[in-house]
N, C-alpha and C. Protein backbone atom coordinates (compact mmCIF):
# COMPACT_ATOMS: atom_id res chain seq x y z
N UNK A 1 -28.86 -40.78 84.92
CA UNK A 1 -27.88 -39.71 84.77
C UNK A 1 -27.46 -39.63 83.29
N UNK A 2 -27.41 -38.16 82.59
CA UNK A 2 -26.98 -38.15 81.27
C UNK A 2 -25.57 -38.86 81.25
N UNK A 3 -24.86 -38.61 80.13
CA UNK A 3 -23.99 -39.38 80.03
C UNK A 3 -23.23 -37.70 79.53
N UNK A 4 -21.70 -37.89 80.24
CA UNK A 4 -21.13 -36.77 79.95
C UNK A 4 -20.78 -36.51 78.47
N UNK A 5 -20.29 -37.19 77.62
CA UNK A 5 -20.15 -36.84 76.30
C UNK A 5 -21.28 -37.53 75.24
N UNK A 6 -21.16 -37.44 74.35
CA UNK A 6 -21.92 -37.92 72.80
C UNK A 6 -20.92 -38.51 71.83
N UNK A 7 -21.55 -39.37 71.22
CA UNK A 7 -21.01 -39.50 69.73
C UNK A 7 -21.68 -39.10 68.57
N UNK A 8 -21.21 -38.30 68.00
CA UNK A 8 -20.84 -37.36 66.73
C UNK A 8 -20.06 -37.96 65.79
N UNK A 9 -20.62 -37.49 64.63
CA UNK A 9 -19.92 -37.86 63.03
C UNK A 9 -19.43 -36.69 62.52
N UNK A 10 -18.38 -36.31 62.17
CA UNK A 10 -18.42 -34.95 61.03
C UNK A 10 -17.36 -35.49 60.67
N UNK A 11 -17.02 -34.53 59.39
CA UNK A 11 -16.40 -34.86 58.25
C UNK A 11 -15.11 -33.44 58.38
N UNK A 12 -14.13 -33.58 57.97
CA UNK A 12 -13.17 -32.40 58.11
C UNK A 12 -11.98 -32.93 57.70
N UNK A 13 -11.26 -31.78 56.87
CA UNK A 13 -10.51 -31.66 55.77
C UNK A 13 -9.22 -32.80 56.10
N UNK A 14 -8.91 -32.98 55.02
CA UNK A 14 -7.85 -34.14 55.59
C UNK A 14 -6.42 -33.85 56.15
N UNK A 15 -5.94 -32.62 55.21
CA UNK A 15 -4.77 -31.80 55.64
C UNK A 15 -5.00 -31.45 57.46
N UNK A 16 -6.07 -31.10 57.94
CA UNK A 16 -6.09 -30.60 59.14
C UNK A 16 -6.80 -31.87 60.05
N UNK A 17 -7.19 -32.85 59.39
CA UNK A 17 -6.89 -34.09 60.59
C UNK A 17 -5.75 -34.57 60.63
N UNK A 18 -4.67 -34.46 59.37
CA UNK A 18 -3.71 -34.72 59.45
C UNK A 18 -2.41 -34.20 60.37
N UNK A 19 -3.15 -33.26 60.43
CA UNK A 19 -1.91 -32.29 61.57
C UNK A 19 -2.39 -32.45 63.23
N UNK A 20 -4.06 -32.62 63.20
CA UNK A 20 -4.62 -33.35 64.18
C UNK A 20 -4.37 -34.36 65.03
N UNK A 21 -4.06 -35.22 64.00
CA UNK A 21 -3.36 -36.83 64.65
C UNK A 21 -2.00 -36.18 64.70
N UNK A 22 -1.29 -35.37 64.05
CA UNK A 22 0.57 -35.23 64.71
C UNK A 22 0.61 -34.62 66.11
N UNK A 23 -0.37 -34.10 66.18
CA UNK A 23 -0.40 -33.35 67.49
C UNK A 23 -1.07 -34.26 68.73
N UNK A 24 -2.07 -34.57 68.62
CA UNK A 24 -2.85 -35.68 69.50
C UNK A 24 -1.18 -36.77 69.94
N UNK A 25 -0.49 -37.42 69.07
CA UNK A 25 0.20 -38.11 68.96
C UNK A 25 1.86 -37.56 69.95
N UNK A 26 1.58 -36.43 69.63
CA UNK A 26 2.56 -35.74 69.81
C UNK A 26 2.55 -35.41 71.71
N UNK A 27 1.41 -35.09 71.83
CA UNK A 27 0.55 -34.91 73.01
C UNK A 27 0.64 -36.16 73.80
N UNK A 28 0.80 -37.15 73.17
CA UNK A 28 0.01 -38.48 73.91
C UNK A 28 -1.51 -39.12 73.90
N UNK A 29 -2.32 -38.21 73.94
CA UNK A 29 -3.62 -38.27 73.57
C UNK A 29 -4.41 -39.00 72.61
N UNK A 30 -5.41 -39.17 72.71
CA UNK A 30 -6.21 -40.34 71.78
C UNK A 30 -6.71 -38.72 70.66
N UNK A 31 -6.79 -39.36 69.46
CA UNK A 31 -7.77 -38.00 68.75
C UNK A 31 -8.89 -37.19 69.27
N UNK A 32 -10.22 -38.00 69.72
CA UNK A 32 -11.21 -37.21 69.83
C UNK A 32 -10.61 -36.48 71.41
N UNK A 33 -10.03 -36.88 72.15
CA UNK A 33 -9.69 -36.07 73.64
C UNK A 33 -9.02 -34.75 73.04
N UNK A 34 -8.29 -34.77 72.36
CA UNK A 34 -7.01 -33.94 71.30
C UNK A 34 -8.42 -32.83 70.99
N UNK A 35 -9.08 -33.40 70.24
CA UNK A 35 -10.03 -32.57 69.40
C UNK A 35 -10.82 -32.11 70.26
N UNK A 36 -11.59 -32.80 71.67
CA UNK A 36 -12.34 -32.08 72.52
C UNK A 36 -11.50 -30.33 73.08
N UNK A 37 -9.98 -31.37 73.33
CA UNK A 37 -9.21 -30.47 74.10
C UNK A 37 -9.02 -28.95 73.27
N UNK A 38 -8.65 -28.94 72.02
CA UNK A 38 -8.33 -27.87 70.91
C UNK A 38 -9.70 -27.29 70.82
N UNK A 39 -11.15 -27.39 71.31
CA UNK A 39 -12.63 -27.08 70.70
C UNK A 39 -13.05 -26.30 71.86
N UNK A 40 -12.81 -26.65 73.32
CA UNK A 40 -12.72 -26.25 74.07
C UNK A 40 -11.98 -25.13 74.78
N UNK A 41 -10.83 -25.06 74.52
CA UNK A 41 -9.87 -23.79 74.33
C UNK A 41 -10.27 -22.56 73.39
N UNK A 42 -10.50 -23.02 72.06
CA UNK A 42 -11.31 -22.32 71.22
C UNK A 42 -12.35 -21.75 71.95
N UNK A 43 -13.53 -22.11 72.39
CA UNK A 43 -14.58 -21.66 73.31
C UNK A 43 -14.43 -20.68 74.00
N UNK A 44 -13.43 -21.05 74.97
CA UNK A 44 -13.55 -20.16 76.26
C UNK A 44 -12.56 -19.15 75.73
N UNK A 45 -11.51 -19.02 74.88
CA UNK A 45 -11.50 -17.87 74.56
C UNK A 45 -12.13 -17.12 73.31
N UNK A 46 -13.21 -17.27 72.78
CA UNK A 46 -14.16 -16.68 72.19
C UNK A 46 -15.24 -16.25 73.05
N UNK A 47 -15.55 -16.58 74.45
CA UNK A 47 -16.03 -16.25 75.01
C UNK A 47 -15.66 -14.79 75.76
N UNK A 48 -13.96 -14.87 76.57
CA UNK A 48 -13.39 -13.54 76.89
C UNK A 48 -13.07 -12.70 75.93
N UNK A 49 -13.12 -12.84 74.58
CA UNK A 49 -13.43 -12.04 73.44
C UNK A 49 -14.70 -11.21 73.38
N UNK A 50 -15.85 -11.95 73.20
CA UNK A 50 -17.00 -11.61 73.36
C UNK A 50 -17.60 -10.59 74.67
N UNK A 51 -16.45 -10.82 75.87
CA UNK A 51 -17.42 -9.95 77.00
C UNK A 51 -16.94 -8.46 77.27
């Protein structure tokens, strides 16, 4: 069975990981869940944009 997620490297601005972790933190959340969660939202509404 695949494995539901990956690990990934990228690089991104520091000001906006910085506000990243206040929010994740803020949330409760670990970063990358934070960052799945904010990438994913993004998505699906670029998607009801698109149709």
């Amino acid at each position: 069975m695949k494995p539901l997620k990956e690990k990934i490297s990228i690089t991104i601005d520091s000001d906006i990981l910085v506000k990243l972790r206040e929010k994740a933190d803020y949330d409760c959340r670990p970063l990358s869940q934070y960052i799945n969660l904010v990438l994913k939202k993004h998505l699906e509404e670029e998607d009801k944009k698109n149709k």
